[in-house]
Protein backbone atom coordinates (compact mmCIF):
# COMPACT_ATOMS: atom_id res chain seq x y z
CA UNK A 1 73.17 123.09 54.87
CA UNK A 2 75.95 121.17 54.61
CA UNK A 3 78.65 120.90 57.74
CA UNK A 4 82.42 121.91 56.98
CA UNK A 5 85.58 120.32 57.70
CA UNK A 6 88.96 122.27 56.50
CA UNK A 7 92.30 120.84 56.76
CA UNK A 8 95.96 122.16 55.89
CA UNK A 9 97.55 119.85 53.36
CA UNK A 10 101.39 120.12 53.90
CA UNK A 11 102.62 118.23 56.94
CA UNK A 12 98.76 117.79 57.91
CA UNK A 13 97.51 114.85 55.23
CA UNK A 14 100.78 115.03 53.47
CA UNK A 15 103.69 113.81 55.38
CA UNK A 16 105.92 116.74 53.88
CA UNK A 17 105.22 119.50 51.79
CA UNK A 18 104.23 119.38 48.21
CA UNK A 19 105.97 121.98 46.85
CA UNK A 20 109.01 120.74 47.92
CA UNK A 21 108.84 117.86 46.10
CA UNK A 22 107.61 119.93 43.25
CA UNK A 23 110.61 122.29 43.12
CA UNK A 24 112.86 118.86 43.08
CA UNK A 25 111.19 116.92 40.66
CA UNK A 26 111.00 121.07 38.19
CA UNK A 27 114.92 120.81 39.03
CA UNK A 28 115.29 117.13 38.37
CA UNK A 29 113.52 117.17 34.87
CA UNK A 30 115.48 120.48 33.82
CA UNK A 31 112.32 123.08 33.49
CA UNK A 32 113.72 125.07 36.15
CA UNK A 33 117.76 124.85 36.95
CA UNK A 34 119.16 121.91 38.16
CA UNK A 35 120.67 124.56 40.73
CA UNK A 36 117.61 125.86 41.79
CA UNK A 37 118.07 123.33 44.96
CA UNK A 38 121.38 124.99 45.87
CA UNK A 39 119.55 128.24 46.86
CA UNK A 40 117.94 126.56 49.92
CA UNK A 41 120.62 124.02 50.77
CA UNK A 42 122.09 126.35 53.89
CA UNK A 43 118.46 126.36 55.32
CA UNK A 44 117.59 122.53 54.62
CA UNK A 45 120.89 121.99 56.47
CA UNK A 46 119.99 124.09 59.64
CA UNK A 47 116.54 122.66 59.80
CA UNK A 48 117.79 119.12 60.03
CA UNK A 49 120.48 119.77 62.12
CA UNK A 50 117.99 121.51 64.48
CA UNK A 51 119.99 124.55 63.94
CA UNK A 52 117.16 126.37 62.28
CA UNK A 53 113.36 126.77 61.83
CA UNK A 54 111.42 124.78 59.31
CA UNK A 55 109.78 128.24 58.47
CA UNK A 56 112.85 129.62 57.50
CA UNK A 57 113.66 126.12 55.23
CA UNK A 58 110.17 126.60 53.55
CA UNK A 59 110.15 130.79 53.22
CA UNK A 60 113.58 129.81 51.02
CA UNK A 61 111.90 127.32 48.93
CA UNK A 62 109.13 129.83 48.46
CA UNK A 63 111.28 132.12 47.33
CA UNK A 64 113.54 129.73 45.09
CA UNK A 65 110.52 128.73 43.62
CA UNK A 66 109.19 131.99 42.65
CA UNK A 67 112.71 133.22 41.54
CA UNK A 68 112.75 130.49 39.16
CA UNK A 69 109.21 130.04 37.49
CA UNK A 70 109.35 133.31 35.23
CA UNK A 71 109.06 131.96 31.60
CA UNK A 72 108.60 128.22 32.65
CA UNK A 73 105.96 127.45 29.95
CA UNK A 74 102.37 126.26 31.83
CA UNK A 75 102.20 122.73 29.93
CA UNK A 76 105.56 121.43 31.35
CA UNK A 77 104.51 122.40 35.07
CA UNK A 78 101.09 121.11 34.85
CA UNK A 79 102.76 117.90 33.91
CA UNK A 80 105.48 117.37 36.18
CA UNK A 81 103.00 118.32 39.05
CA UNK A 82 100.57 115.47 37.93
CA UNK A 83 103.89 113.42 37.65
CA UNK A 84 104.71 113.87 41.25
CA UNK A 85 101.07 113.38 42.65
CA UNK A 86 101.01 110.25 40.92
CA UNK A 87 104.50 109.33 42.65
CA UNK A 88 103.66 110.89 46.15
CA UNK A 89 99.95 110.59 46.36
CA UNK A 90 99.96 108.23 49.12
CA UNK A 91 102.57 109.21 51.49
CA UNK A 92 99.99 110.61 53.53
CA UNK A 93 99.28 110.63 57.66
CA UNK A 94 96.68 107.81 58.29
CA UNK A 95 94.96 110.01 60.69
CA UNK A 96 94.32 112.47 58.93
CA UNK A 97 93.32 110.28 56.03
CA UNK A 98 90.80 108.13 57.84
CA UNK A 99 89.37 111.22 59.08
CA UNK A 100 88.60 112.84 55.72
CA UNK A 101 86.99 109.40 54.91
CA UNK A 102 85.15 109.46 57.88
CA UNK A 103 83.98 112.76 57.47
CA UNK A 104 82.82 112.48 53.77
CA UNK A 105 80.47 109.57 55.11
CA UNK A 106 78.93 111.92 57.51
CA UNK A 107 78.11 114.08 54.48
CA UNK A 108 80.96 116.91 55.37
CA UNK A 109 82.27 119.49 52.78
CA UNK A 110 85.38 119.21 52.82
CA UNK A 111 87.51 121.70 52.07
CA UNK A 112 91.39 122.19 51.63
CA UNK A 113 93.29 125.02 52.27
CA UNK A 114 97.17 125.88 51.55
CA UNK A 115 99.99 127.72 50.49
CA UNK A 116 101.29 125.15 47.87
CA UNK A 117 100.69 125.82 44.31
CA UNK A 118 96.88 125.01 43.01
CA UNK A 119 98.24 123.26 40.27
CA UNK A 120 100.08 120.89 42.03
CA UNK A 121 97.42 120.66 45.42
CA UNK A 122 94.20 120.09 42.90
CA UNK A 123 95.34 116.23 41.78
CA UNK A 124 95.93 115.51 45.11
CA UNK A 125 93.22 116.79 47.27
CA UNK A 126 90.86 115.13 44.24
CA UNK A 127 92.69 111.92 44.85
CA UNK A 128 91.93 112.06 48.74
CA UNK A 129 88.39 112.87 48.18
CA UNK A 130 87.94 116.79 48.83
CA UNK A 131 85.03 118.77 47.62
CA UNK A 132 87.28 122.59 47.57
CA UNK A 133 90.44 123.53 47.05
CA UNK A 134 92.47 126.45 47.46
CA UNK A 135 96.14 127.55 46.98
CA UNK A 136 98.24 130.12 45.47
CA UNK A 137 97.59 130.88 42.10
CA UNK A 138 100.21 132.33 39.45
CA UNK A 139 100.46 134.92 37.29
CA UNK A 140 100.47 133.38 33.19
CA UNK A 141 101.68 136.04 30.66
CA UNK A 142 101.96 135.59 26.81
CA UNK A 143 102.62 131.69 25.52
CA UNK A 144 101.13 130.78 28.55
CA UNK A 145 104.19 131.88 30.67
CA UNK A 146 104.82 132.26 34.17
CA UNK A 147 105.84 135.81 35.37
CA UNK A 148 106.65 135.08 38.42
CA UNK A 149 103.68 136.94 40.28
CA UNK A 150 101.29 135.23 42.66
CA UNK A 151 97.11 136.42 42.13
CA UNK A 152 95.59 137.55 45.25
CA UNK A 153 98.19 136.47 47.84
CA UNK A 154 96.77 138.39 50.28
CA UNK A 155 93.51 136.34 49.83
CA UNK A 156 94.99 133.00 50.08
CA UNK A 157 97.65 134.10 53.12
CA UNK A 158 94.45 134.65 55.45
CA UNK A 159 92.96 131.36 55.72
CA UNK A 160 90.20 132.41 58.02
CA UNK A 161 88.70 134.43 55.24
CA UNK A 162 88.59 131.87 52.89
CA UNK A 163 86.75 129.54 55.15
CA UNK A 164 84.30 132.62 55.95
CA UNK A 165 84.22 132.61 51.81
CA UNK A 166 83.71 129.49 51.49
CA UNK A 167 81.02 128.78 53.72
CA UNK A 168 79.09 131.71 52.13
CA UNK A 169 79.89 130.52 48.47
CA UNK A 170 78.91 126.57 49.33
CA UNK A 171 76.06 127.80 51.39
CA UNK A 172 77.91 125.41 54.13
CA UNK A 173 77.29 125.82 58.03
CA UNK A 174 79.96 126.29 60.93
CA UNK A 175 77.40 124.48 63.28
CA UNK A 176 79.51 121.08 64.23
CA UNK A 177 82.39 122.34 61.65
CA UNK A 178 86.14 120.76 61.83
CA UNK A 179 89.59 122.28 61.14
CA UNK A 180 92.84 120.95 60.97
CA UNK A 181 96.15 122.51 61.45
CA UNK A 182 99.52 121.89 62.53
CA UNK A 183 100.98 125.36 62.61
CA UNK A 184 100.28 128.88 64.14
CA UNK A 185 99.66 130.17 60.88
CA UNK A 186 96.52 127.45 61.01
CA UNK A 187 95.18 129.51 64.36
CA UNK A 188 92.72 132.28 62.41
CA UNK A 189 90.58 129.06 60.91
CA UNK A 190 91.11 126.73 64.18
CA UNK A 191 89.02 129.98 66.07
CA UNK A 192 86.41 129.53 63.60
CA UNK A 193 85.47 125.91 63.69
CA UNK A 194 83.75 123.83 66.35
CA UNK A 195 86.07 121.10 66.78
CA UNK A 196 89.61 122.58 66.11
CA UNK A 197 92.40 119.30 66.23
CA UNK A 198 96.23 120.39 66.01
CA UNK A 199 97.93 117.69 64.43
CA UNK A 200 101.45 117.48 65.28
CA UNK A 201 101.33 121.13 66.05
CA UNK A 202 104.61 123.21 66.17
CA UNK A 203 105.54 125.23 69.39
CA UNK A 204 103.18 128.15 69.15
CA UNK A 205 100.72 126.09 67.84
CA UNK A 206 100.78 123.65 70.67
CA UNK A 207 100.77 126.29 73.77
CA UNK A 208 97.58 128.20 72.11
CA UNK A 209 96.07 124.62 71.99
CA UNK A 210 96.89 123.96 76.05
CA UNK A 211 95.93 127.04 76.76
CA UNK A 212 92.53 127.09 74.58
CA UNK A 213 91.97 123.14 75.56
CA UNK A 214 91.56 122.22 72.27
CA UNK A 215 92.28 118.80 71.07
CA UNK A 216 96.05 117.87 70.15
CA UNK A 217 97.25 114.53 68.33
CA UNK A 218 100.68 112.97 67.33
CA UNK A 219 101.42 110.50 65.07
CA UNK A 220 104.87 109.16 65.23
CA UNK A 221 105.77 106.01 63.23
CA UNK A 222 102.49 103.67 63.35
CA UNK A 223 101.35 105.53 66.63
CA UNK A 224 98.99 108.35 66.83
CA UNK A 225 98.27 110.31 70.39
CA UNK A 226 95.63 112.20 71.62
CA UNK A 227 96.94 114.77 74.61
């Protein structure tokens, strides 16, 4: 059986979050409202001011995102997401890229796990070489439509139970398994794995890793840490 390495995508191999750039470039090419950026300027502006939490910049783009999908036709966000892979595909963290290299010459599964949209994660995790991906899926309706609903969020939200699903589905083995993370939210599938690495971890992510000893790296610049 084979071994199992999972990673986060967004601010983990990609050095910001995909469906940021998605909501932009939807705005930008007018399939969802050129406004639609508006909605989450106040919390952009906090987080880079280091007046606010990144999770409360990202829960707004969530939700601007899924306020303005309903009726945006399937063809025209398939191919601005394949536009903006093709743009952003290699603005990635080189540590966490030579390790997925590394690991698919040791013969790992590899195996992506996020909360970005599938359609926009699948180019790019099959440009970096992964075997398994999953993201948030969304609702189609008639004309191939969105409504505006996400499919089994609850599924996708616990990412420790999609590893467990994976390795059941793959016939895959935890023995000598990896997992990457650089948030608390990344803690359920860090338990599960052998080797869990917090890469440029936020707060809680970082005082469950002193206080579990598990491994913690930075990269800053062309620098990368291990503490």
């Amino acid at each position: 059986m084979k071994k199992v390495a999972i990673f986060d995508v967004d601010g983990t191999i990609f050095r910001s979050s995909l469906l940021i750039e998605f909501v932009e470039a939807l705005a930008a090419k007018g399939v969802i409202s050129e406004e639609a950026p508006h909605e989450y300027a106040r919390e952009y502006e906090a987080w880079r001011n280091r007046n606010g939490s990144y999770d409360a910049y990202i829960g707004a783009v969530v939700d601007t995102f899924l306020h303005n999908i309903k009726g945006v036709f399937y063809g025209d966000f398939k191919d601005i997401a394949d536009a903006v892979i093709e743009e952003q595909k290699h603005r990635v963290y080189r540590y966490t890229r030579d390790l997925v290299q590394a690991l698919k010459k040791d013969n790992y599964f590899i195996l992506a796990i996020s909360q970005s949209p599938k359609t926009i994660l699948d180019p790019f995790c099959l440009h970096m070489g992964f075997d398994k991906v999953y993201g948030r899926l969304y609702e189609l309706g008639p004309q191939d439509r969105f409504t505006g609903e996400i499919i089994d969020l609850h599924l996708i939200a616990n990412k420790a139970n999609v590893l467990k699903r994976a390795v059941e589905k793959e016939h895959l083995t935890l023995e000598g398994s990896v997992g990457v993370g650089d948030t608390d939210g990344d803690i359920p599938f860090l338990e599960l794995v052998d080797k869990p690495i917090c890469f440029n971890p936020n707060d809680l992510l970082y005082k469950e890793a002193k206080r579990r000893n598990w491994q913690v790296v930075v990269e800053r610049k062309n620098v990368i840490y291990e503490l």
